[in-house]
Protein backbone atom coordinates (compact mmCIF):
# COMPACT_ATOMS: atom_id res chain seq x y z
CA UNK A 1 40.91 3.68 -15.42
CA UNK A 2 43.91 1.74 -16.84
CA UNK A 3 43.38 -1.10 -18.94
CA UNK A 4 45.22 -3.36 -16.22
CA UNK A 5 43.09 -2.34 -13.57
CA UNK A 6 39.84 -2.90 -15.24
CA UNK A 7 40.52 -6.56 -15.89
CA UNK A 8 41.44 -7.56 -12.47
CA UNK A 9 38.34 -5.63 -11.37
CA UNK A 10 36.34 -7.66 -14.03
CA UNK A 11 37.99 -11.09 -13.16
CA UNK A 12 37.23 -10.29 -9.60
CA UNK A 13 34.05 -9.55 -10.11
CA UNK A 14 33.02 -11.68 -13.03
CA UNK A 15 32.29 -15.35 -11.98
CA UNK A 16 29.01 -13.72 -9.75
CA UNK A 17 28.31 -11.36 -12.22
CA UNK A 18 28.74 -13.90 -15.56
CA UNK A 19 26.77 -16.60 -13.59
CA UNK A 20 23.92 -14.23 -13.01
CA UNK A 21 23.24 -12.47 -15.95
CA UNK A 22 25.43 -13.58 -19.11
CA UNK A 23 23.92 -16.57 -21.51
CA UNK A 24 25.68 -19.98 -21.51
CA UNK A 25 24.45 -20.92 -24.89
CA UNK A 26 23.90 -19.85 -28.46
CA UNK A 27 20.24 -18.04 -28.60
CA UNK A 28 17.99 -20.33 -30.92
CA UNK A 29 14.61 -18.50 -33.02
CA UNK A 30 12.12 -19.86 -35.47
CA UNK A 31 12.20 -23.70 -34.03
CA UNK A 32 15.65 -23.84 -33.87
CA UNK A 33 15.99 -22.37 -37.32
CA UNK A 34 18.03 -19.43 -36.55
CA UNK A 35 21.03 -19.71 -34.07
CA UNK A 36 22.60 -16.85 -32.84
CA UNK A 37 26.03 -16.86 -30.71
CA UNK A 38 28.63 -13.90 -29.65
CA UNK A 39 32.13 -13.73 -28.19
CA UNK A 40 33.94 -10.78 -26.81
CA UNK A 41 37.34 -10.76 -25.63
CA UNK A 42 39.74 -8.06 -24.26
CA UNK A 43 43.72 -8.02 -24.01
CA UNK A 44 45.49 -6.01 -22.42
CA UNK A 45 49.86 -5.47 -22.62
CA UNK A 46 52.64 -3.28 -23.08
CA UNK A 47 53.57 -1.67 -25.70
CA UNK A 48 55.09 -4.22 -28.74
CA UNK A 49 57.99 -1.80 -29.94
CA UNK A 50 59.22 -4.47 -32.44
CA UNK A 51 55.65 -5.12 -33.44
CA UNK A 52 56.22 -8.52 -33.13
CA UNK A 53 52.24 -9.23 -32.47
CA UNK A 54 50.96 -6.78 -34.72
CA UNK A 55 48.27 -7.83 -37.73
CA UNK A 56 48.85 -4.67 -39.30
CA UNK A 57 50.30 -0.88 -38.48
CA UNK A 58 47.90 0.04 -35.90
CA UNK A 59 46.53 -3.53 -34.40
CA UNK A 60 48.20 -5.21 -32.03
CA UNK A 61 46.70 -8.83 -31.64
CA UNK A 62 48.22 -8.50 -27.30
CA UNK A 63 46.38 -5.08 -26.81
CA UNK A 64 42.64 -5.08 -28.70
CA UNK A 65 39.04 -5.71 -27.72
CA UNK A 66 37.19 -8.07 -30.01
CA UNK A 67 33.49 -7.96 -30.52
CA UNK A 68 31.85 -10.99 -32.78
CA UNK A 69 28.63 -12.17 -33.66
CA UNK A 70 27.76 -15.02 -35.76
CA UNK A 71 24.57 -16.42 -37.17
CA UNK A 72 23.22 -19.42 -39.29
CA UNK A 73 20.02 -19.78 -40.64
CA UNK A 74 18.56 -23.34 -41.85
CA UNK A 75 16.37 -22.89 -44.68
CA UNK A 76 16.12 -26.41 -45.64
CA UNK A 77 17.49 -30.04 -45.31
CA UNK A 78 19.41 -28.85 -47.88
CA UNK A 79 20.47 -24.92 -47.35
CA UNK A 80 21.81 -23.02 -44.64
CA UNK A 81 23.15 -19.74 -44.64
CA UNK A 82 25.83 -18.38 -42.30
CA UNK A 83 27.27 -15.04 -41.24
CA UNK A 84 29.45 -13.43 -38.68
CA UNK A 85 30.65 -9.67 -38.43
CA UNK A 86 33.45 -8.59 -36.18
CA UNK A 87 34.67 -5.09 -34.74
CA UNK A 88 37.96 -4.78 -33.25
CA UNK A 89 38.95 -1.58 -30.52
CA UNK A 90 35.37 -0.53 -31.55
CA UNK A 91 36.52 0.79 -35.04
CA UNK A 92 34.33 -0.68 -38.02
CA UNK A 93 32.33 -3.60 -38.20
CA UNK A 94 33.41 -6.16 -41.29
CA UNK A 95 31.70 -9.31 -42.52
CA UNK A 96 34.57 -11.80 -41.45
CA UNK A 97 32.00 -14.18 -43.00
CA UNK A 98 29.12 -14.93 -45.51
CA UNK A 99 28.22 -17.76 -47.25
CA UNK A 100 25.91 -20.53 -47.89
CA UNK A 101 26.40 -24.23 -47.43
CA UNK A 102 24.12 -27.06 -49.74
CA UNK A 103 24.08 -30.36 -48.29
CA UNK A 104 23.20 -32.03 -51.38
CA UNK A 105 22.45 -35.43 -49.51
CA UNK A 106 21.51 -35.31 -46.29
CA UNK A 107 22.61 -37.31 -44.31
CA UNK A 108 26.09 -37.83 -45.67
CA UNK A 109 29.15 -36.00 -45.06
CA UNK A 110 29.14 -33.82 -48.69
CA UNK A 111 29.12 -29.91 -48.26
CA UNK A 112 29.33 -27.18 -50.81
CA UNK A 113 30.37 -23.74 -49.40
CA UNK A 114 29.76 -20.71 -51.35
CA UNK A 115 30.56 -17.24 -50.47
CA UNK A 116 33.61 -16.06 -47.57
CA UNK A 117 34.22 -19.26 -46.50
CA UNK A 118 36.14 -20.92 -43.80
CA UNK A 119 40.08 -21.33 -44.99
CA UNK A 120 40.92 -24.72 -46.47
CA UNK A 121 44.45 -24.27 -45.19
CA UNK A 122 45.49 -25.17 -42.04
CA UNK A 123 44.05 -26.30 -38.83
CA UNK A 124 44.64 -23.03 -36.15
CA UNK A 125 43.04 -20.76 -39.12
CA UNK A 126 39.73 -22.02 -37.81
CA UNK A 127 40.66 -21.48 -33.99
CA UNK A 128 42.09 -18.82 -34.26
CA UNK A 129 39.29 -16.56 -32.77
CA UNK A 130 37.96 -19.03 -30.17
CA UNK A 131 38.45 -20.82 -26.99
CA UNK A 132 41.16 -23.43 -28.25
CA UNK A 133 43.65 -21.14 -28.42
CA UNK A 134 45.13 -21.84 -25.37
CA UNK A 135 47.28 -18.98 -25.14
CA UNK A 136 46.63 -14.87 -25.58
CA UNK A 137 49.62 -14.66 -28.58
CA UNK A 138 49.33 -16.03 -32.33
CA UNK A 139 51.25 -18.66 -33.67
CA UNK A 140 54.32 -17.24 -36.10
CA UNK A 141 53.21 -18.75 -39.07
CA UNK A 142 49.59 -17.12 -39.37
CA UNK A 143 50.20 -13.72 -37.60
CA UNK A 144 53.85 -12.14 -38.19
CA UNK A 145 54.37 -9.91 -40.84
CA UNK A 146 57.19 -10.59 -42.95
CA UNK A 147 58.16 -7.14 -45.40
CA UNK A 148 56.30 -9.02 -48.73
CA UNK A 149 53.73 -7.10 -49.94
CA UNK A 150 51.47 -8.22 -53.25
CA UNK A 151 50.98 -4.51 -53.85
CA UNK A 152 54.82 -3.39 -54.17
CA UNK A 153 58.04 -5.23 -54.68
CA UNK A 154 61.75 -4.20 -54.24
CA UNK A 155 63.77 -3.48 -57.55
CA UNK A 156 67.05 -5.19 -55.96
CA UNK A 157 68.39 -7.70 -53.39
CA UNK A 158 69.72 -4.87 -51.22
CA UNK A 159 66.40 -2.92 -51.57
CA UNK A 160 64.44 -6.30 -50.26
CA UNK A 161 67.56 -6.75 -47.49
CA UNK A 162 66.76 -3.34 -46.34
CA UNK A 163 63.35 -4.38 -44.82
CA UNK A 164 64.27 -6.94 -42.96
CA UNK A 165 61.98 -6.87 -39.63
CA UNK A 166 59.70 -4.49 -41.15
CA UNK A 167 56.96 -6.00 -42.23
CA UNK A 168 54.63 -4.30 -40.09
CA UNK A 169 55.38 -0.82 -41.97
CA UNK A 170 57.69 -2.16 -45.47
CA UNK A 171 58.18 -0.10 -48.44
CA UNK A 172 59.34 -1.10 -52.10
CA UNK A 173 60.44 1.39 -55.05
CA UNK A 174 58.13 -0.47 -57.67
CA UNK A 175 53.97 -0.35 -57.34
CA UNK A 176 52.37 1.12 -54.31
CA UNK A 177 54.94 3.39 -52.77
CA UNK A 178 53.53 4.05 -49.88
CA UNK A 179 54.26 2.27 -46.91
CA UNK A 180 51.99 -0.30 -45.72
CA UNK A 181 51.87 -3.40 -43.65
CA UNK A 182 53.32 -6.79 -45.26
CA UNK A 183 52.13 -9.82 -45.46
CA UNK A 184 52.07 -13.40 -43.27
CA UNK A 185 53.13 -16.75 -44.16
CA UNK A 186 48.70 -17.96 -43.57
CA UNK A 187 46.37 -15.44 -42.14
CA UNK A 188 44.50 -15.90 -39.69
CA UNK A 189 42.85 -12.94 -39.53
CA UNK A 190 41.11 -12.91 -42.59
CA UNK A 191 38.72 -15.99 -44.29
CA UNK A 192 38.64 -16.93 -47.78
CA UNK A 193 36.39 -16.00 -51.02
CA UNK A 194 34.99 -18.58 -53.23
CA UNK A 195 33.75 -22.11 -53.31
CA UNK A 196 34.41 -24.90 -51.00
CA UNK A 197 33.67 -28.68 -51.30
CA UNK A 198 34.09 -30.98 -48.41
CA UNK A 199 33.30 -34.74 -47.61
CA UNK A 200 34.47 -37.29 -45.54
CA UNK A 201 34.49 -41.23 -45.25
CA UNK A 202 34.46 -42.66 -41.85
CA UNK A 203 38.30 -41.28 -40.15
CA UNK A 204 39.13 -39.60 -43.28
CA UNK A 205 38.59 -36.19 -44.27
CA UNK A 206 38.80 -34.29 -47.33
CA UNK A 207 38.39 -30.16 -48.70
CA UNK A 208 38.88 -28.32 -51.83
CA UNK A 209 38.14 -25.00 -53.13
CA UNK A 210 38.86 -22.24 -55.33
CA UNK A 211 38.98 -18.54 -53.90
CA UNK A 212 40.49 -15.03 -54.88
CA UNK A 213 43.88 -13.87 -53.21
CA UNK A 214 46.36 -15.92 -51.77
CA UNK A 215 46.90 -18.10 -48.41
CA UNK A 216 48.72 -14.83 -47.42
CA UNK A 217 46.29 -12.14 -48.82
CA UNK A 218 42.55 -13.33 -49.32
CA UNK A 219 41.14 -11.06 -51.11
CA UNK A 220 36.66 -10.58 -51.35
CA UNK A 221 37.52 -8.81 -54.77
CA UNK A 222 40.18 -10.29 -56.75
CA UNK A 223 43.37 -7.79 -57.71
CA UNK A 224 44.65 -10.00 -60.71
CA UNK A 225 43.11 -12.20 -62.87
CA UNK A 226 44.64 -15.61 -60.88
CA UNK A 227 42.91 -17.40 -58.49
CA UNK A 228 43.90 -19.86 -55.21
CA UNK A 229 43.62 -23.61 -55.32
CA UNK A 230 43.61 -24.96 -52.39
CA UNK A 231 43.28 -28.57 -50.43
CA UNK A 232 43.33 -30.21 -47.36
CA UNK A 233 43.51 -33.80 -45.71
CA UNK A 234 42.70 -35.24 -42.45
CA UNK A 235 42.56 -38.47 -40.77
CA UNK A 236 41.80 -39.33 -37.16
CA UNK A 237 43.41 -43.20 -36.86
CA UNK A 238 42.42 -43.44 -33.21
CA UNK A 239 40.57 -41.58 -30.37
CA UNK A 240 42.10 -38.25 -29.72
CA UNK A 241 44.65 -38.32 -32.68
CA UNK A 242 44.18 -35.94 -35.56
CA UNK A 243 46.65 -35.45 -38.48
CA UNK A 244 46.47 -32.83 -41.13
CA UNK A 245 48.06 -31.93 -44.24
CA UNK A 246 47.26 -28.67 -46.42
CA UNK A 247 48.28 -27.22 -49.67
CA UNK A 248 47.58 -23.66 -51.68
CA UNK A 249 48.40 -21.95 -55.06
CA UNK A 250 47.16 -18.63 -55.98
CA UNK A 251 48.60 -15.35 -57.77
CA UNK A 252 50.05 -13.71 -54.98
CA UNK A 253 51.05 -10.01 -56.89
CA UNK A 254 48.56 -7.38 -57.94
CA UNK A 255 48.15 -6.96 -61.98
CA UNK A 256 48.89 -3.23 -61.12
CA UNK A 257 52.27 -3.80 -59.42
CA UNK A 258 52.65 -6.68 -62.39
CA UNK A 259 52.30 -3.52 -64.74
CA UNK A 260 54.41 -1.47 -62.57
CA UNK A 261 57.13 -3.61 -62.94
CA UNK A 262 57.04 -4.06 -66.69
CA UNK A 263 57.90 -8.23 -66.98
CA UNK A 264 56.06 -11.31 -66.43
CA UNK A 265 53.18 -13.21 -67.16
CA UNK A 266 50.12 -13.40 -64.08
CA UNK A 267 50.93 -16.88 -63.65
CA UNK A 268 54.54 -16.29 -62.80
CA UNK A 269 54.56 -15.06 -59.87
CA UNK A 270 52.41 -17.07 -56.95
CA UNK A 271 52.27 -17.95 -53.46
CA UNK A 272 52.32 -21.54 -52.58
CA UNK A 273 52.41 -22.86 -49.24
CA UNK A 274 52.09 -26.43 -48.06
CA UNK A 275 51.03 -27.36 -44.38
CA UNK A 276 51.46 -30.43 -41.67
CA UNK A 277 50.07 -30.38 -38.45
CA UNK A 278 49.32 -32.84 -36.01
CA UNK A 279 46.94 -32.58 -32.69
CA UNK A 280 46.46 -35.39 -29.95
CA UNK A 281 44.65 -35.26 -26.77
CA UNK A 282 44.45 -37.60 -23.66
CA UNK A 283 43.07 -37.45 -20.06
CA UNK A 284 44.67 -33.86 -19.30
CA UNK A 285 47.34 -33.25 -22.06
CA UNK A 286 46.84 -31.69 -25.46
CA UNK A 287 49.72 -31.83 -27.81
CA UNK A 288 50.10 -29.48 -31.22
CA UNK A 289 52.13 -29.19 -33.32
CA UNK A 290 52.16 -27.33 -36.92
CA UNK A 291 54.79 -27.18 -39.64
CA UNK A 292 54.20 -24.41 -42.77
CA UNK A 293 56.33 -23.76 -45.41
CA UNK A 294 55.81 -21.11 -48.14
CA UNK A 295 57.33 -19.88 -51.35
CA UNK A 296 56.64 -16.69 -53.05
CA UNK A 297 57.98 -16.05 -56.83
CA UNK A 298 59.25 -12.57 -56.97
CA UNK A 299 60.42 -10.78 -59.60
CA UNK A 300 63.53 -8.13 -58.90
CA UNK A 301 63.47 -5.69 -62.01
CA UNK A 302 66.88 -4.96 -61.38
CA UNK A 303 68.86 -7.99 -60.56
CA UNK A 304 66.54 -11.42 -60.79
CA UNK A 305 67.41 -13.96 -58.61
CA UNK A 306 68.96 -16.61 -60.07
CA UNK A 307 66.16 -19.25 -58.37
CA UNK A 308 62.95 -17.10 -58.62
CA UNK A 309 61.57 -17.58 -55.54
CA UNK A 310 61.68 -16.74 -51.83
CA UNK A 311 60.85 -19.40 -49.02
CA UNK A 312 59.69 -18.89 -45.81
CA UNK A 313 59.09 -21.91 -43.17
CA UNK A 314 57.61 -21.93 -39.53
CA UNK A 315 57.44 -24.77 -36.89
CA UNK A 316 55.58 -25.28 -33.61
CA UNK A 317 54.75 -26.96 -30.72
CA UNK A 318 52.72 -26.21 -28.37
CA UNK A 319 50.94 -28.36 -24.99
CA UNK A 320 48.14 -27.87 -22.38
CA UNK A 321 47.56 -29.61 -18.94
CA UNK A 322 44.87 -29.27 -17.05
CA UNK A 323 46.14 -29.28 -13.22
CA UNK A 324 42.72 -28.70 -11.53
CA UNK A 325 39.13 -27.98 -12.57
CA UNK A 326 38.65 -25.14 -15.09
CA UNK A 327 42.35 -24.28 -14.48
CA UNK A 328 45.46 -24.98 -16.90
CA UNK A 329 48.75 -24.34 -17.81
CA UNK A 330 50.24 -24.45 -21.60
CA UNK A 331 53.39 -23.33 -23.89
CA UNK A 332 54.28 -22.78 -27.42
CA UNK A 333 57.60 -22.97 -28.69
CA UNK A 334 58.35 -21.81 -32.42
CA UNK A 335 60.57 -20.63 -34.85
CA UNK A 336 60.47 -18.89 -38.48
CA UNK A 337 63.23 -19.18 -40.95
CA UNK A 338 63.77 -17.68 -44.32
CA UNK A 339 65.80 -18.79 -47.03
CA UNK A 340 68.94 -16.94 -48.11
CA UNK A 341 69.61 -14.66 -51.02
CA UNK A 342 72.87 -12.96 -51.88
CA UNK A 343 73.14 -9.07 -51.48
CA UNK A 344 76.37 -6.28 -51.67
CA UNK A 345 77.13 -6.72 -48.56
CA UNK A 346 77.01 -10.50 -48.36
CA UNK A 347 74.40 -13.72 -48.34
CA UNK A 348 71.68 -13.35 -45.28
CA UNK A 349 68.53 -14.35 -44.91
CA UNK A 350 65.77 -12.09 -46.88
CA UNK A 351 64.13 -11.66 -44.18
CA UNK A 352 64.83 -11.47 -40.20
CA UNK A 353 64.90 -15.24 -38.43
CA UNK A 354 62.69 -14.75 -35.40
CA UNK A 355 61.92 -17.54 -32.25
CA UNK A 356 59.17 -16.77 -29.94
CA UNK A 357 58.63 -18.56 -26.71
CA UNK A 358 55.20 -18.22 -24.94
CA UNK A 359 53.75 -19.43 -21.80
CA UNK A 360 50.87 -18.71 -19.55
CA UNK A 361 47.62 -20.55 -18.21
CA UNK A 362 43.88 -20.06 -17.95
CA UNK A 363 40.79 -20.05 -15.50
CA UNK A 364 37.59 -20.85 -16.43
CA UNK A 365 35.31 -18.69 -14.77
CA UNK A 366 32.25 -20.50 -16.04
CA UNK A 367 31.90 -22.84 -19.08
CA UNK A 368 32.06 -20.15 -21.55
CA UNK A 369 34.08 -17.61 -19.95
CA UNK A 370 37.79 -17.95 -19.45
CA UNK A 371 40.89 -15.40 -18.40
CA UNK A 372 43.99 -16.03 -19.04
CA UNK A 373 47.58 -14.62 -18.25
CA UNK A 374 50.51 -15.27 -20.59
CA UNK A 375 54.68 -14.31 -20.94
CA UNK A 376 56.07 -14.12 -24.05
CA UNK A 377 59.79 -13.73 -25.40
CA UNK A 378 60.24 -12.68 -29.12
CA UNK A 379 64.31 -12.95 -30.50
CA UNK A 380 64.89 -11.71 -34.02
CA UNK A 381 68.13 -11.59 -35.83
CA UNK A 382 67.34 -7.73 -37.28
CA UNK A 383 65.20 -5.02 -37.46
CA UNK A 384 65.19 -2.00 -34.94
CA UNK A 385 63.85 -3.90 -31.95
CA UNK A 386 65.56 -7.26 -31.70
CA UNK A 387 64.16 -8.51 -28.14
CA UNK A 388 61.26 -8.10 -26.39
CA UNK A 389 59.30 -9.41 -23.68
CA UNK A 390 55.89 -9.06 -22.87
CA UNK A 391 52.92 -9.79 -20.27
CA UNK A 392 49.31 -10.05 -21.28
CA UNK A 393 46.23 -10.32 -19.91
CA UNK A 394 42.71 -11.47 -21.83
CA UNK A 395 39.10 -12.42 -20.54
CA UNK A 396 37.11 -14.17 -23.13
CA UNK A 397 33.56 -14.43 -23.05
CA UNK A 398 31.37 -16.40 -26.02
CA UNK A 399 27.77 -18.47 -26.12
């Protein structure tokens, strides 16, 4: 059976079927010690040929099904533990998270995270696998792969022009030669390593932590001997207003492709990335919007550019309104410009501009159970595959 014709069979079927025999809510053991919740969602769409929505070579973030089950464990007033594994198209299950969390005083807003954490950076880094993603597609920012890779660089300007809109399959002459996916501005797809401190004082909030990789790479095992600072602000000023502002700093190449190239000290060349976003609800509406801006220091053995660095920045905005009971409409609007670098054949952008419009709606089936239908129109100025529209199709399940 096609993928397309299995979903409308299961949204046809499902709000009987889910009302009847799925769970509504997380399953609680031990007293209400150990909590237990799950989500599963499947998307279905054309083919992507200018991998526009692609994570890495083979996973397309428009065509996968996503298993998930998390789990925390309270072993005190003090200690919890928490966990979650993940399997996507059935291929191998990964710890997506691990860690424990010491409330050294209960009862006040002071947490200490240890382990693979939730990311500091960012607000849709911590959505990006549930329900309040409105919409089936990814924002730019923490899902398209730009050609940068921390395992590889280019030797010259031309060499890094060459990959422009290739980032889901770049190669570079220096380090790993093989090719390989590059690298985001922010993943989402992958949480951090390390320690977290959090705390909060009536509408202000406040994070820090320390963790191995970069806000691009996370890494569980560190590949060089830097590691990420990162922080983040909130405040909530009145009822259904959020703002947010996020920063990171970590060694963003390998000490192998540091070696391969022959120059530089570890802290010379690092990621940073700085982050505004800005979220406010009322009655039926829900406004976003998110701002990122990143600069990677990269060294080009051959001809260094004259600045040292390479910046990257995203913008979007994005609404829901809810029309009717369980049923809503929403768009994103966004855009992802690079800066500009000078090459034999003239000054462009290092990497391909691209704008992506998306817009769709949702139906909940039940309170936990939602399906969803979405267009979406990628324009980038390069690469093989410079336009593309697609239609997708997802039914999300969690408890």
């Amino acid at each position: 059976m096609k993928p397309a014709v299995l979903v409308a069979a299961c949204l046809a079927l499902a709000p009987g079927a889910m009302a009847q025999v799925l769970p509504s809510e997380p399953v609680t053991m031990a007293g209400g010690r150990v909590v237990v919740g799950a989500d599963v969602s499947v998307s279905v769409a054309p083919d992507d040929p200018g991998f526009f929505n692609y994570s890495d070579y083979e996973h397309n973030t428009l065509r996968e099904v996503r298993l998930g089950v998390t789990a925390s464990m309270r072993a005190s007033d003090r200690l919890s533990f928490l966990g979650e594994v993940r399997s996507e198209n059935f291929e191998d299950v990964v710890p997506f998270a691990l860690y424990a969390r010491i409330t050294p005083l209960p009862g006040r807003r002071l947490d200490v995270q240890i382990g693979r954490i939730p990311p500091t950076f960012g607000a849709f880094t911590r959505r990006a696998y549930g329900r309040d993603n409105p919409l089936i597609g990814y924002p730019l920012a923490y899902q398209y792969l730009t050609s940068l890779r921390s395992d590889a660089v280019p030797a010259t300007v031309d060499e890094l022009l060459r990959m422009r809109g290739r980032g889901w399959l770049s190669e570079f002459s220096i380090g790993n030669r093989q090719p390989a996916r590059g690298l985001p501005l922010v993943t989402a797809f992958r949480w951090d390593t390390g320690v977290q401190v959090s705390t909060g004082w009536r509408a202000l909030g406040a994070a820090f932590s320390v963790t191995n990789g970069s806000a691009s790479n996370p890494l569980v095992s560190d590949d060089n001997s830097g590691k990420q600072m990162a922080a983040r602000l909130t405040a909530s000023p009145t009822i259904g207003l959020v703002l947010g502002a996020s920063w990171a700093r970590g060694q963003f190449l390998s000490d192998g492709t540091m070696e391969a190239a022959g120059i530089g000290e570890p802290g010379d060349f690092v990621q940073r990335a700085t982050g505004l976003d800005v979220e406010y609800s009322r009655d039926r509406w829900l406004i976003r919007a998110d701002a990122v801006h990143s600069r990677w220091q990269l060294p080009l053995v051959s001809e260094p550019l004259s600045h040292g660095r390479l910046d990257a920045f995203a913008g979007s905005l994005e609404g829901r309104f809810t029309f009717l009971p369980g049923m809503y409409l929403a768009a994103r609007g966004e855009h992802l410009a690079f800066s500009r670098v000078a090459g034999r054949d003239g000054t462009l952008a290092w990497e391909a501009p691209v704008s992506r419009v998306e817009v769709g709606g949702g139906y909940y089936l039940q309170r936990n159970a939602v399906a969803r239908l979405s267009w979406q129109h990628n324009d980038r100025k390069g690469g093989r595959t410079r336009r593309d529209s697609l239609v997708a199709a997802q039914l999300l399940f969690w408890f």
